[in-house]
C-alpha atoms as a PDB file:
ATOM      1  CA  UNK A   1      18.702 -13.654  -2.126  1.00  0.00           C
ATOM      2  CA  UNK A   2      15.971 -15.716  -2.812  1.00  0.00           C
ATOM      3  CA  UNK A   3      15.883 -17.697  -6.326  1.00  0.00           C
ATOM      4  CA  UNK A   4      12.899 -17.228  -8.550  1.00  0.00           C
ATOM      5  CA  UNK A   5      13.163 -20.468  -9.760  1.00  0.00           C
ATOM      6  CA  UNK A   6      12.449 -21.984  -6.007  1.00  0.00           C
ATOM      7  CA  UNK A   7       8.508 -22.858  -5.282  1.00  0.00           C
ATOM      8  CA  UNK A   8       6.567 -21.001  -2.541  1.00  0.00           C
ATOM      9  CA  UNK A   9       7.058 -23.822   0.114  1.00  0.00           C
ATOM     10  CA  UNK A  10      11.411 -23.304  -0.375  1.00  0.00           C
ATOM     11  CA  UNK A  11      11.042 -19.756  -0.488  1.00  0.00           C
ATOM     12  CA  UNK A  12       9.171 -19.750   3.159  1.00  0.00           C
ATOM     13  CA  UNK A  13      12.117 -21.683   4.762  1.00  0.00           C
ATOM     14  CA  UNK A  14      14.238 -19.068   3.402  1.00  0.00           C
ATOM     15  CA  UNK A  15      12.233 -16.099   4.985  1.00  0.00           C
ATOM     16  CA  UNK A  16      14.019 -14.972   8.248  1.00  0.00           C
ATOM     17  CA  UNK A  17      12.009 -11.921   9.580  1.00  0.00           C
ATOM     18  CA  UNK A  18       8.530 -13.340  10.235  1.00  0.00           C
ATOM     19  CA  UNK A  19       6.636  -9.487   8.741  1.00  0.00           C
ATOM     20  CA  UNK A  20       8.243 -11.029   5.345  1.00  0.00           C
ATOM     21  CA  UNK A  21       6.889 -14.125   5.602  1.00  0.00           C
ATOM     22  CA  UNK A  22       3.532 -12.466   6.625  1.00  0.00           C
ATOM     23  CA  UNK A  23       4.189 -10.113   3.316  1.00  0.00           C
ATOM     24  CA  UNK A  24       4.721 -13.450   1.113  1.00  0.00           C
ATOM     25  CA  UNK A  25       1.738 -14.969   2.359  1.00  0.00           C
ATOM     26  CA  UNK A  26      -0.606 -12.029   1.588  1.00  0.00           C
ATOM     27  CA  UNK A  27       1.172 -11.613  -1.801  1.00  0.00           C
ATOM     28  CA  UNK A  28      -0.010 -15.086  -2.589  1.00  0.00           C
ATOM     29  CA  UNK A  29      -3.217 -14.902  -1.321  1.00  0.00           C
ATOM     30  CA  UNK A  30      -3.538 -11.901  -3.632  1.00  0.00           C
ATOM     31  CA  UNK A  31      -5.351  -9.838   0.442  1.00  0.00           C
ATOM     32  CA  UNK A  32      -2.018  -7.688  -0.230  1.00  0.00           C
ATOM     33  CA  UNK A  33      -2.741  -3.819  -1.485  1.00  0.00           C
ATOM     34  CA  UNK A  34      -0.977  -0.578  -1.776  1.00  0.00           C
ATOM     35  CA  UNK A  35      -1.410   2.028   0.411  1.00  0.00           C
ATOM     36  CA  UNK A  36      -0.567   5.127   1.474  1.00  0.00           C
ATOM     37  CA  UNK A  37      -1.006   8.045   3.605  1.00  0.00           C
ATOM     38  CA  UNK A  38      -3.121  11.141   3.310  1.00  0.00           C
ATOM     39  CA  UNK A  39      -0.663  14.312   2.683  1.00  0.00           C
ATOM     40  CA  UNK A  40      -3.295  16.612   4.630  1.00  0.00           C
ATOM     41  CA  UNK A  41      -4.250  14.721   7.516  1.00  0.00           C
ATOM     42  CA  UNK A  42      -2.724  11.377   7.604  1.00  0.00           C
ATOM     43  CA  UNK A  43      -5.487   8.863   7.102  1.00  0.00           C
ATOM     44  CA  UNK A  44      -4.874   5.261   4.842  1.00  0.00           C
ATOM     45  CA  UNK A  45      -5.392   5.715   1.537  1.00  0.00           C
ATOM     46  CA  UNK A  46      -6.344   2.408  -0.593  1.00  0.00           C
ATOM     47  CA  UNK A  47      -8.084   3.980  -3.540  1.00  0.00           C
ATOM     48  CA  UNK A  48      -5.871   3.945  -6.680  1.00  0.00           C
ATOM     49  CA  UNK A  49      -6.797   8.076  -7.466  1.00  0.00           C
ATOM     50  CA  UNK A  50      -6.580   8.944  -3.892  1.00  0.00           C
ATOM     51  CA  UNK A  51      -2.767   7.258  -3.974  1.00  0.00           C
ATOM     52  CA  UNK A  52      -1.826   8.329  -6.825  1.00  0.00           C
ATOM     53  CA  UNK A  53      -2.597  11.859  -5.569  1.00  0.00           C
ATOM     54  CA  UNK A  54      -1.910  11.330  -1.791  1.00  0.00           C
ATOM     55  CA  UNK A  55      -4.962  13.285  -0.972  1.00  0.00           C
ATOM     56  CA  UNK A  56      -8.372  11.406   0.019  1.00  0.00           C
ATOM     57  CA  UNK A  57     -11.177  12.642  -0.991  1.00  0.00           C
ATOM     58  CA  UNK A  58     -12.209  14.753   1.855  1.00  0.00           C
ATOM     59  CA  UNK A  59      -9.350  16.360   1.504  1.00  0.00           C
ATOM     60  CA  UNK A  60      -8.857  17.126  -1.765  1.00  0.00           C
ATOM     61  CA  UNK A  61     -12.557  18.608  -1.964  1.00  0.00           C
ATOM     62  CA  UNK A  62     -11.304  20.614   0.919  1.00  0.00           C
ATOM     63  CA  UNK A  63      -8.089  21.756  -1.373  1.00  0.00           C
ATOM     64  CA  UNK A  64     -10.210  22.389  -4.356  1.00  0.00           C
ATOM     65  CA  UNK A  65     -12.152  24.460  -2.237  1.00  0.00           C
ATOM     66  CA  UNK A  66      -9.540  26.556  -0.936  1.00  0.00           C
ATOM     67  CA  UNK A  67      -8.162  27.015  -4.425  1.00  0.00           C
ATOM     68  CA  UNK A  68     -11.703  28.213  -5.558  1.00  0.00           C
ATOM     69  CA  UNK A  69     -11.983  30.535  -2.856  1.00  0.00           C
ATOM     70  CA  UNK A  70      -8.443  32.367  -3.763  1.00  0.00           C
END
């Protein structure tokens, strides 16, 4: 476990697996964002609405459609 109180240049010489140090240095960069995929068809999903819902919008225009139609 790392401690909070160490500065970023300690906590990279703790690091072991080189995707965490990767991780760390995007997190401090501030390039790192959330993602996820689409539910329907699998595609990244980076917009805050279309993650929250886990549809993008394609998608969910195509649910909303089918819902309509029924």
């Amino acid at each position: 476990m790392v401690d909070p109180k160490d500065s970023d240049d300690q906590f990279d010489d703790k690091v072991i697996d080189p995707a965490d140090r990767l991780l760390a240095a995007a997190l401090r960069g501030g390039t790192y964002r959330l993602a996820s995929r689409c539910h329907a068809c699998g595609a990244w999903l980076v917009d805050p609405v279309s993650v929250r819902r886990h549809l993008g919008p394609r998608c969910a225009a195509r649910v909303g459609n089918r819902k309509a139609a029924s």
